[in-house]
PDB file of N, CA and C in Angstrom:
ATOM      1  N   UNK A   1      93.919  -0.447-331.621  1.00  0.00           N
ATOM      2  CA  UNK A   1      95.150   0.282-331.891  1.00  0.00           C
ATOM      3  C   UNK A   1      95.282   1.507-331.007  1.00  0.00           C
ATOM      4  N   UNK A   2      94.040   2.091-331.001  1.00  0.00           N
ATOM      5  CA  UNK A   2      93.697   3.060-330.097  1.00  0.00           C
ATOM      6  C   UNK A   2      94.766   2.936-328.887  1.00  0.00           C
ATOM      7  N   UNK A   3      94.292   1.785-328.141  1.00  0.00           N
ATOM      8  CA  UNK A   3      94.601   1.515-326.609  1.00  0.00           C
ATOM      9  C   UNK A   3      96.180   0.963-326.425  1.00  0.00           C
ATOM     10  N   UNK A   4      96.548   0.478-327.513  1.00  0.00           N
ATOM     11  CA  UNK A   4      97.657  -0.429-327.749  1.00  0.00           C
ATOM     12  C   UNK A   4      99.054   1.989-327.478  1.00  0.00           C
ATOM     13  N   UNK A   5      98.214   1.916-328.872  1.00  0.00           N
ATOM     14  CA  UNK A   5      99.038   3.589-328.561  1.00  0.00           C
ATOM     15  C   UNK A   5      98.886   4.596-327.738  1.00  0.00           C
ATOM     16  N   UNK A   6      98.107   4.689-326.375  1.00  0.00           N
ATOM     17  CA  UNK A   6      98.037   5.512-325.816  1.00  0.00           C
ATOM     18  C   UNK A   6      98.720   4.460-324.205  1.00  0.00           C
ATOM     19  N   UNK A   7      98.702   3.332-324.626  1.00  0.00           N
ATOM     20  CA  UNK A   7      99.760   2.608-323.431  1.00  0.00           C
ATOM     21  C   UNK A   7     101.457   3.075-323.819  1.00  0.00           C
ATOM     22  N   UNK A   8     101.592   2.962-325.217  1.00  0.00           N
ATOM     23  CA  UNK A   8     102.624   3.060-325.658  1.00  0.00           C
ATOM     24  C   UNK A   8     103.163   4.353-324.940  1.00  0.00           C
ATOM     25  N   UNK A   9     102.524   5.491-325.394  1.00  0.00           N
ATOM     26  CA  UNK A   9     102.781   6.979-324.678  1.00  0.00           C
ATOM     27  C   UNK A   9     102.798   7.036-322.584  1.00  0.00           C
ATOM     28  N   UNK A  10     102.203   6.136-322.668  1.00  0.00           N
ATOM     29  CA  UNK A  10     102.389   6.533-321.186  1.00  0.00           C
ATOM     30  C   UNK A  10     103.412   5.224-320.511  1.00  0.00           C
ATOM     31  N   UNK A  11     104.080   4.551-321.220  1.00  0.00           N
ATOM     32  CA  UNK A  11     105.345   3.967-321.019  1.00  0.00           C
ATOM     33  C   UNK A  11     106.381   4.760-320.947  1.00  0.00           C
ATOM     34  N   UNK A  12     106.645   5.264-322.333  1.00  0.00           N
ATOM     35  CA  UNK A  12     107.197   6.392-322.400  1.00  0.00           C
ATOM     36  C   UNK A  12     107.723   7.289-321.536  1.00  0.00           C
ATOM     37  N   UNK A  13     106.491   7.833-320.833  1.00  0.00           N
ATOM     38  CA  UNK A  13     106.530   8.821-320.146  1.00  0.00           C
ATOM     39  C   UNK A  13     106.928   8.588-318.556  1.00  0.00           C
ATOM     40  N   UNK A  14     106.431   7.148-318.341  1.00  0.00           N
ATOM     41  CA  UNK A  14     106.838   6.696-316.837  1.00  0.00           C
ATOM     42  C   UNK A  14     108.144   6.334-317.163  1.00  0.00           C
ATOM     43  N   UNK A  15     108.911   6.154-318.104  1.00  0.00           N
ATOM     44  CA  UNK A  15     110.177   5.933-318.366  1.00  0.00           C
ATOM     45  C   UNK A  15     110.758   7.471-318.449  1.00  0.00           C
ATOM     46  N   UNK A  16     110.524   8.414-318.831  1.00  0.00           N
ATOM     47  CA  UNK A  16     111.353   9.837-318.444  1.00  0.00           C
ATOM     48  C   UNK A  16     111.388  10.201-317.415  1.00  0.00           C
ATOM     49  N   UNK A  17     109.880  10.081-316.619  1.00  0.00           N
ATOM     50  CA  UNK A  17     109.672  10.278-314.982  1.00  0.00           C
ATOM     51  C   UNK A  17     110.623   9.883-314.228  1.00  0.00           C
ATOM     52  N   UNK A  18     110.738   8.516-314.322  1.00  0.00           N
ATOM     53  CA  UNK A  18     111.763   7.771-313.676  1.00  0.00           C
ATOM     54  C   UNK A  18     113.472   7.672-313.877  1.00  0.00           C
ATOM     55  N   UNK A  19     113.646   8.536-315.324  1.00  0.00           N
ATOM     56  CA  UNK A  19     114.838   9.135-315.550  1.00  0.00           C
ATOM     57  C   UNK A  19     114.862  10.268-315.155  1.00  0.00           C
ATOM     58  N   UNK A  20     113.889  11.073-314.842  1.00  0.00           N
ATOM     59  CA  UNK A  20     114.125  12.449-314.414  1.00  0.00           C
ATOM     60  C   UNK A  20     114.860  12.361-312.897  1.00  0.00           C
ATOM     61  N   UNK A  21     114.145  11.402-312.098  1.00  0.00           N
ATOM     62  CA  UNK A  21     114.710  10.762-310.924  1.00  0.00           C
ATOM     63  C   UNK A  21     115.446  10.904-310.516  1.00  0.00           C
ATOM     64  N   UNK A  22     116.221  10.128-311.561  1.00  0.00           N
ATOM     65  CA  UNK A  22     117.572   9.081-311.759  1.00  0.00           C
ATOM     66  C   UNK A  22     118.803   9.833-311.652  1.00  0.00           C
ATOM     67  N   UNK A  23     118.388  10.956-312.483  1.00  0.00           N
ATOM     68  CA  UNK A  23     119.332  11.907-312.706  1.00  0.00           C
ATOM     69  C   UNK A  23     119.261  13.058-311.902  1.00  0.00           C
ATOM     70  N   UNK A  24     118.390  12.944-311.085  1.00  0.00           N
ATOM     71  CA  UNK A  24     118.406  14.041-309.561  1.00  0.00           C
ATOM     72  C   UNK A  24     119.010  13.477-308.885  1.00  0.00           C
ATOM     73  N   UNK A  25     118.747  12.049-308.608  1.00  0.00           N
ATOM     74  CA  UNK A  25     119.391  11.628-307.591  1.00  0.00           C
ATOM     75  C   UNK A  25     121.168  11.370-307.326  1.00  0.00           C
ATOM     76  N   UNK A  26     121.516  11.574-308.820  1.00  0.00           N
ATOM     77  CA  UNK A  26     123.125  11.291-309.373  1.00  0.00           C
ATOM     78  C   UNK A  26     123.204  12.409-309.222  1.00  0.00           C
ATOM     79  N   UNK A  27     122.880  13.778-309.737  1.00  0.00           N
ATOM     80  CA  UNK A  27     123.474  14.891-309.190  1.00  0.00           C
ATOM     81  C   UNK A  27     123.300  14.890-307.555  1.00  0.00           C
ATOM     82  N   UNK A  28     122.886  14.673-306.737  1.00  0.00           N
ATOM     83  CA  UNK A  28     122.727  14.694-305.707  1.00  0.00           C
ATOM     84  C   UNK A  28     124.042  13.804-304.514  1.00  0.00           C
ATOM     85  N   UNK A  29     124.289  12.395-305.682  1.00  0.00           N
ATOM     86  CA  UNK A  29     125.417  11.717-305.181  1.00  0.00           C
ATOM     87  C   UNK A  29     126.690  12.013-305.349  1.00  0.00           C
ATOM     88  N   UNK A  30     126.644  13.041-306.814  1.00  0.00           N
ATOM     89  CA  UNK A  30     127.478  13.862-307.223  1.00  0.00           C
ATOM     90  C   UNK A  30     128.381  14.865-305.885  1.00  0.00           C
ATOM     91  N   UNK A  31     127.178  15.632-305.328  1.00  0.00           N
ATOM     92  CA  UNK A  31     127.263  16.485-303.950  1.00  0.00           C
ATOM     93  C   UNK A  31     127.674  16.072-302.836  1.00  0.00           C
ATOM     94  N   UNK A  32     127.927  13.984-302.573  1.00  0.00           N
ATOM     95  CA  UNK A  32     128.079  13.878-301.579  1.00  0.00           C
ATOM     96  C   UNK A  32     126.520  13.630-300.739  1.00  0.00           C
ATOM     97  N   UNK A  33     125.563  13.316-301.191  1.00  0.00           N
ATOM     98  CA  UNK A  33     124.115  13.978-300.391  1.00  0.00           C
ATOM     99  C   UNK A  33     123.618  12.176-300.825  1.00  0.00           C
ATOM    100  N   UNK A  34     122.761  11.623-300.083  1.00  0.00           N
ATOM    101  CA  UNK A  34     122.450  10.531-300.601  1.00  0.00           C
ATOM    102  C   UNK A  34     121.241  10.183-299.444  1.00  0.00           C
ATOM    103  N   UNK A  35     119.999  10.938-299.282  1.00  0.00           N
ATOM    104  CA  UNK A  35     119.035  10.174-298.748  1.00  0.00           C
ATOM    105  C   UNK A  35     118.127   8.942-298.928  1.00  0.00           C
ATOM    106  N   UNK A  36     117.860   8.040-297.841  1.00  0.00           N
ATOM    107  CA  UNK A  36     117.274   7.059-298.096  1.00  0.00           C
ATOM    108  C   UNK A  36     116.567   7.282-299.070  1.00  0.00           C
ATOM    109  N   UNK A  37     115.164   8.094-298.605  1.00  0.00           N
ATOM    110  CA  UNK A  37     113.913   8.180-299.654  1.00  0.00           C
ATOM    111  C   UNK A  37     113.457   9.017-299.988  1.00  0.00           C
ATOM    112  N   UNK A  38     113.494   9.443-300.947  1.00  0.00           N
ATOM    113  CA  UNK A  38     112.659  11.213-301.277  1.00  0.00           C
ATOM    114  C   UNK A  38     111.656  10.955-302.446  1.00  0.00           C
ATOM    115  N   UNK A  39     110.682  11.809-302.382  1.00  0.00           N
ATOM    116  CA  UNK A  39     109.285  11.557-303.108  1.00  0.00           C
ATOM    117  C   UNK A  39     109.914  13.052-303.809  1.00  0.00           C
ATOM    118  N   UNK A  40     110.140  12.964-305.064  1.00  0.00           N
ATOM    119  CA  UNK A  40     110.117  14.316-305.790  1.00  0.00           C
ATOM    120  C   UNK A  40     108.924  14.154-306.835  1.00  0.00           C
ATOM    121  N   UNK A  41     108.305  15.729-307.180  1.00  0.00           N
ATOM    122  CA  UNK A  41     106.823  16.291-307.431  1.00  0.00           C
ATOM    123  C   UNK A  41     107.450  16.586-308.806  1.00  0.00           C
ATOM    124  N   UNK A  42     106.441  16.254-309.892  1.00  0.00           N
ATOM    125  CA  UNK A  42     106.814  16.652-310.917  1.00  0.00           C
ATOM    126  C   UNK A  42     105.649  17.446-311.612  1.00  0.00           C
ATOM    127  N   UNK A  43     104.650  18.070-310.630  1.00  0.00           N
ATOM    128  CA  UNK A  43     103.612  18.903-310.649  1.00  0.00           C
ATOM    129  C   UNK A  43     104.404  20.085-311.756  1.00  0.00           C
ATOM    130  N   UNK A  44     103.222  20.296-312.533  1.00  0.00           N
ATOM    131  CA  UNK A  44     103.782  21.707-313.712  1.00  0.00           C
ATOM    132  C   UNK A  44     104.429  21.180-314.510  1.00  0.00           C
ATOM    133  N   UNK A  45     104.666  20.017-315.147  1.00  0.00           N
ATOM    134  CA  UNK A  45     105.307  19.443-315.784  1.00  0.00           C
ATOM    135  C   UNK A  45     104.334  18.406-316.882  1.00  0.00           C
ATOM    136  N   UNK A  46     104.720  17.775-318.191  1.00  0.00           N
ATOM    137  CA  UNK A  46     103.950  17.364-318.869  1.00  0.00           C
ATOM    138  C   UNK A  46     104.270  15.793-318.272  1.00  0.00           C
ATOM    139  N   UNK A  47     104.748  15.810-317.327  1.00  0.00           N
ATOM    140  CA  UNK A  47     104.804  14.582-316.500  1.00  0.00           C
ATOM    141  C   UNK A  47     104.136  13.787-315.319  1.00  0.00           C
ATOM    142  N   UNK A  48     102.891  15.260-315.045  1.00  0.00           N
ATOM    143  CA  UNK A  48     102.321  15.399-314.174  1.00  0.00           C
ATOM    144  C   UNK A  48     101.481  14.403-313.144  1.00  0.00           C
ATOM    145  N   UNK A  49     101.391  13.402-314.476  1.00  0.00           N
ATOM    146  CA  UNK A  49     100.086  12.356-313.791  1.00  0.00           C
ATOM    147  C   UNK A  49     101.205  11.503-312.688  1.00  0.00           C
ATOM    148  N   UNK A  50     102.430  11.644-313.507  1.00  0.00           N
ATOM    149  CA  UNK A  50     103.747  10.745-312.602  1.00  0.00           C
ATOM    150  C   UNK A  50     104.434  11.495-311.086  1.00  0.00           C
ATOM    151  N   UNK A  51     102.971  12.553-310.736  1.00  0.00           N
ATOM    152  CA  UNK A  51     103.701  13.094-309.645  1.00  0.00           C
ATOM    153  C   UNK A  51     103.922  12.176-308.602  1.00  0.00           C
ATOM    154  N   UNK A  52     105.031  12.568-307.730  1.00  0.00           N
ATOM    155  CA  UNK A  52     105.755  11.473-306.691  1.00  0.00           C
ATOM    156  C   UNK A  52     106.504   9.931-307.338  1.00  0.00           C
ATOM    157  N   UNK A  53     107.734  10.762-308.128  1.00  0.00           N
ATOM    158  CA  UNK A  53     108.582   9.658-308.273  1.00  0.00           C
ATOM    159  C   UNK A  53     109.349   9.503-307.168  1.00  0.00           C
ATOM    160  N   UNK A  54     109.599   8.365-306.904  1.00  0.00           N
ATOM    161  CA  UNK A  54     109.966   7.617-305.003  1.00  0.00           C
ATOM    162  C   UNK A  54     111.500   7.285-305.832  1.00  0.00           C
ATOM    163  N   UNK A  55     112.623   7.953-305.279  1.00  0.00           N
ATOM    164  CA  UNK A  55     113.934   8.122-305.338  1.00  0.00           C
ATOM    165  C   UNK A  55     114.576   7.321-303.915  1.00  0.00           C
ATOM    166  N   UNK A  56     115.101   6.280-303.568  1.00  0.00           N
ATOM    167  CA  UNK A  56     116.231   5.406-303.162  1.00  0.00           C
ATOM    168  C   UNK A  56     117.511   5.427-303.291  1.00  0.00           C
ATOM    169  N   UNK A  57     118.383   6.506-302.197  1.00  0.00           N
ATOM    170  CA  UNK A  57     119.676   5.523-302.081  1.00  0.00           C
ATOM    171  C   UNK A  57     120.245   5.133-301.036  1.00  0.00           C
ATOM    172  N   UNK A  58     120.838   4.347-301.253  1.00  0.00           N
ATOM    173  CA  UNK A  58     122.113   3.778-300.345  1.00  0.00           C
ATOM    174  C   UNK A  58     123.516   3.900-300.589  1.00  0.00           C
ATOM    175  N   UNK A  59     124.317   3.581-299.545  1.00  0.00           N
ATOM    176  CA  UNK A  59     125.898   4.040-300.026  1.00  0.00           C
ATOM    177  C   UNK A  59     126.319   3.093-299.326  1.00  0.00           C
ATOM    178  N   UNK A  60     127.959   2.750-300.024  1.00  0.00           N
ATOM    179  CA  UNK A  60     128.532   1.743-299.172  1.00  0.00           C
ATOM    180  C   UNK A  60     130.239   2.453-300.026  1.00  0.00           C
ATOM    181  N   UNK A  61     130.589   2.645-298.331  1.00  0.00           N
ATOM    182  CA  UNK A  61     131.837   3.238-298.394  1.00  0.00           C
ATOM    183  C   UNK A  61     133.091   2.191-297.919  1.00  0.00           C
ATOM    184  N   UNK A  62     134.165   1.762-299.011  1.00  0.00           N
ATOM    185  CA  UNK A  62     135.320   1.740-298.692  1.00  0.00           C
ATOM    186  C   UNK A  62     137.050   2.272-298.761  1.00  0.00           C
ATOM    187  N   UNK A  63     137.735   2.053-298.206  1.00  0.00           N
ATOM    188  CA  UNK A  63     138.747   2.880-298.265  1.00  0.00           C
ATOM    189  C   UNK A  63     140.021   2.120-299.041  1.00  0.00           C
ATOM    190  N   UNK A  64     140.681   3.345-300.018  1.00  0.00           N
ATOM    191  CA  UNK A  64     141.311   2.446-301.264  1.00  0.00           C
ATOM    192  C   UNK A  64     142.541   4.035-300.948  1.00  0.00           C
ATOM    193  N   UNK A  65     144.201   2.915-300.829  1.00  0.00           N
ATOM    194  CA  UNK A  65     144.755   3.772-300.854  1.00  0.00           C
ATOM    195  C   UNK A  65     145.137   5.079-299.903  1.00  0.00           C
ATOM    196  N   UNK A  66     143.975   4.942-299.181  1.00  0.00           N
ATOM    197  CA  UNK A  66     144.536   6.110-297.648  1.00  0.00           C
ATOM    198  C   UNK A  66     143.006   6.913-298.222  1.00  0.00           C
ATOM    199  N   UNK A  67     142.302   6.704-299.548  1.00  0.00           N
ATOM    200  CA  UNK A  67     141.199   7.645-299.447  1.00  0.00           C
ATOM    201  C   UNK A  67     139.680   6.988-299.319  1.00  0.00           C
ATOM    202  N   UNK A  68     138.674   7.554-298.734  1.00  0.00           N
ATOM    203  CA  UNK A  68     137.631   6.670-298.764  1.00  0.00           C
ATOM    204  C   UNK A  68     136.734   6.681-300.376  1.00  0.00           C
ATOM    205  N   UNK A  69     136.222   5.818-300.738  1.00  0.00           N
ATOM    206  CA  UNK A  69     135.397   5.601-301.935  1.00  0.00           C
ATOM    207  C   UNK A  69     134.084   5.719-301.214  1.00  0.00           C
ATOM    208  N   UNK A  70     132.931   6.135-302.071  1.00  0.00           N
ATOM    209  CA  UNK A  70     131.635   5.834-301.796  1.00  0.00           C
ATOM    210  C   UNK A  70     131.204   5.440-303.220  1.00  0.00           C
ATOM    211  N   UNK A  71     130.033   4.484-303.078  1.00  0.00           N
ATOM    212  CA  UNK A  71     129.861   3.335-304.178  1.00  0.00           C
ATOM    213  C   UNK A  71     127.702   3.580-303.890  1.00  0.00           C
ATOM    214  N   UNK A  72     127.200   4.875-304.801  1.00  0.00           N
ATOM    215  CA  UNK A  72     125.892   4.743-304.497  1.00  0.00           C
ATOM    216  C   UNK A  72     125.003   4.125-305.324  1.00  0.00           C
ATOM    217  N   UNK A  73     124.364   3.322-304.615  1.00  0.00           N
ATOM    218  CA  UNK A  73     122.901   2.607-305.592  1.00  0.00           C
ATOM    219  C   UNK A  73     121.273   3.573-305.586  1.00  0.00           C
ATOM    220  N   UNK A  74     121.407   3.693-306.350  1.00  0.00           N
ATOM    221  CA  UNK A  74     120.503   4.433-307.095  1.00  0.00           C
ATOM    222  C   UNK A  74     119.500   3.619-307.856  1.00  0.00           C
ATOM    223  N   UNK A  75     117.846   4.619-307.139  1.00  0.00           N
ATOM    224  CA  UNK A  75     116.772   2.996-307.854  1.00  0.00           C
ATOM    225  C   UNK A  75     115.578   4.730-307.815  1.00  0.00           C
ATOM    226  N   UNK A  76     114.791   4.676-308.548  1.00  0.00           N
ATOM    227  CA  UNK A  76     114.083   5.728-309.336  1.00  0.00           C
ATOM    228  C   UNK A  76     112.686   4.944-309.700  1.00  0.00           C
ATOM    229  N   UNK A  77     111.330   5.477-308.987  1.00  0.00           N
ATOM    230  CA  UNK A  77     110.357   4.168-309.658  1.00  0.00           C
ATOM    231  C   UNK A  77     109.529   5.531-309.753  1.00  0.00           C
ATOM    232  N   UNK A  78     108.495   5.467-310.779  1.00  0.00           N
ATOM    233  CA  UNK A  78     107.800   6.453-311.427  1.00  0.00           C
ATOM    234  C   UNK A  78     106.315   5.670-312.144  1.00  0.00           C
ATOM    235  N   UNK A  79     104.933   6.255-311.067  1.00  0.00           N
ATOM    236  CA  UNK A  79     104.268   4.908-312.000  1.00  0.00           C
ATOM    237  C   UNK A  79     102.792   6.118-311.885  1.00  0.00           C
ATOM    238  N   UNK A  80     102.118   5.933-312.626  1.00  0.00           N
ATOM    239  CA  UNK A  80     100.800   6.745-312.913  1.00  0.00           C
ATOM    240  C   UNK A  80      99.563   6.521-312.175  1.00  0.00           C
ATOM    241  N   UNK A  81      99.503   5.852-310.980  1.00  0.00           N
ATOM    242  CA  UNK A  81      98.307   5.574-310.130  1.00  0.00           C
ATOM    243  C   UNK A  81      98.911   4.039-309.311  1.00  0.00           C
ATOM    244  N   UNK A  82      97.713   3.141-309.244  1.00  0.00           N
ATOM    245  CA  UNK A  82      97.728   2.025-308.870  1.00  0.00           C
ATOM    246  C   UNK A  82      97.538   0.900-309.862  1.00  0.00           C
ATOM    247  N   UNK A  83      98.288  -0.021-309.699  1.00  0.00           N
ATOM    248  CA  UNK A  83      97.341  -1.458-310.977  1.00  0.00           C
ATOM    249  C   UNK A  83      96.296  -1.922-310.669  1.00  0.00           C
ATOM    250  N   UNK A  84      95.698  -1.756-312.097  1.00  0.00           N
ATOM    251  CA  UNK A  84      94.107  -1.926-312.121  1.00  0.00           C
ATOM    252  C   UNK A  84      93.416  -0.209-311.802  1.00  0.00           C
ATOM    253  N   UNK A  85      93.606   0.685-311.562  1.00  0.00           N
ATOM    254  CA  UNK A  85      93.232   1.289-311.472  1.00  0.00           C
ATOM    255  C   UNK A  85      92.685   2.257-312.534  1.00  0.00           C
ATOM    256  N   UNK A  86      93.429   2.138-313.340  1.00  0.00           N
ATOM    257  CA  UNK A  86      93.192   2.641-314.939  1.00  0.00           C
ATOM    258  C   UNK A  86      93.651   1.773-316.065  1.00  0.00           C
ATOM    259  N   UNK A  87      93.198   1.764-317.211  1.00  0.00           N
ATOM    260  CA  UNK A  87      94.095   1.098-318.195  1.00  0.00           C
ATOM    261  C   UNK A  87      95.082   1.614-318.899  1.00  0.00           C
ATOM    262  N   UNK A  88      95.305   2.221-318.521  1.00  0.00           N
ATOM    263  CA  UNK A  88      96.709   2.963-319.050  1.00  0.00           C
ATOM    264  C   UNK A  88      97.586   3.361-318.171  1.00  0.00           C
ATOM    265  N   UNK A  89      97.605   2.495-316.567  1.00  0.00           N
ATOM    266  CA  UNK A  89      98.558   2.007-315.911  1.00  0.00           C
ATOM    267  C   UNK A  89      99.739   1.959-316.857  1.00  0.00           C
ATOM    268  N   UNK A  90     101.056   3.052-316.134  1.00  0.00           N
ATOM    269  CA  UNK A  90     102.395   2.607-316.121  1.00  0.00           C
ATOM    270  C   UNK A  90     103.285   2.471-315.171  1.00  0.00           C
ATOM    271  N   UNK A  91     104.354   1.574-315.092  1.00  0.00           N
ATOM    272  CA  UNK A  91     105.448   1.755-314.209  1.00  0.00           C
ATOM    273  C   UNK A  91     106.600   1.588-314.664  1.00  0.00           C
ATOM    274  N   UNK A  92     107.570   2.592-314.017  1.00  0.00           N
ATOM    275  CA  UNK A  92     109.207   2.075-314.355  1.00  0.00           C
ATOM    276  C   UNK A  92     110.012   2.348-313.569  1.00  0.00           C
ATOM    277  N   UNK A  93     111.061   1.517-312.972  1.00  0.00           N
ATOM    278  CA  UNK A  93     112.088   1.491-312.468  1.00  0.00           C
ATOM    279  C   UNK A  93     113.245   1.668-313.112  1.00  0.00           C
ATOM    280  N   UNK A  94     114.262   2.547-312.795  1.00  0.00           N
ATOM    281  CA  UNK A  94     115.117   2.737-313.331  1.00  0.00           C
ATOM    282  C   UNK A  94     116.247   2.846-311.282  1.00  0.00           C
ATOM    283  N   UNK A  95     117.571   2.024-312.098  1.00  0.00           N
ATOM    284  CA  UNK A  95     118.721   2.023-311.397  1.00  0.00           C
ATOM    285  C   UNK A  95     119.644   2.163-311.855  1.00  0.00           C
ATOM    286  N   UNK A  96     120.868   2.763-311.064  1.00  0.00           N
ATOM    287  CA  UNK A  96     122.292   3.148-311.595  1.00  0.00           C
ATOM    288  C   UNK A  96     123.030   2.764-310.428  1.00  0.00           C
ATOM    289  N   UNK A  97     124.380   2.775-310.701  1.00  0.00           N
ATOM    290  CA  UNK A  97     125.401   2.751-309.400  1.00  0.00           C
ATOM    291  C   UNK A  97     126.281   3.342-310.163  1.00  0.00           C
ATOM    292  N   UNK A  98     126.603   4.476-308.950  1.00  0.00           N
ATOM    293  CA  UNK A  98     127.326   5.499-309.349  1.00  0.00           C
ATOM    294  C   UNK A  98     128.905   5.711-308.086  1.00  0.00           C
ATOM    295  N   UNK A  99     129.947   6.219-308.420  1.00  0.00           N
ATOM    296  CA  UNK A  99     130.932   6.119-307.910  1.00  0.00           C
ATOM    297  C   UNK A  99     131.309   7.492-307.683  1.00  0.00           C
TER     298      UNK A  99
END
């Protein structure tokens, strides 16, 4: 039960990591700003072991009406080491597309 609940918690947690992301990276598309790849540090944080969540976007712009649209994909992966490396390996991906 032990092991079963301390996987549970660090699901969890690679799942906020990877929303913390998610939601940098949408304010960011918000701005107009949309780099390929950025490694953001979540050092000082109770998120810590998930430092270097790897943030992805892309954009694909068309024009509607005389104005241009941008259409960004957004992908957020947040994982606690390597597999196999510990047993309490987590990972999560999280994506959005945002307008």
């Amino acid at each position: 039960q032990h092991g079963s609940n301390s996987l549970a918690i660090q699901q969890a947690r690679a799942y906020q990591a990877a929303r913390a992301g998610l939601e940098w990276a949408i304010s960011q598309a918000d701005r107009g700003q949309c780099a390929a790849t950025r490694t953001l540090s979540l050092t000082g944080s109770n998120l810590a072991e998930f430092d270097g969540v790897v943030v992805t976007c892309t954009v694909q712009s068309y024009s509607e009406e005389g104005r241009t649209v941008n259409i960004y994909r957004l992908n957020a992966v947040a994982q606690n080491g390597t597999p196999g490396a510990r047993p309490d390996y987590a990972f999560r991906r999280l994506t959005a597309v945002v307008e």
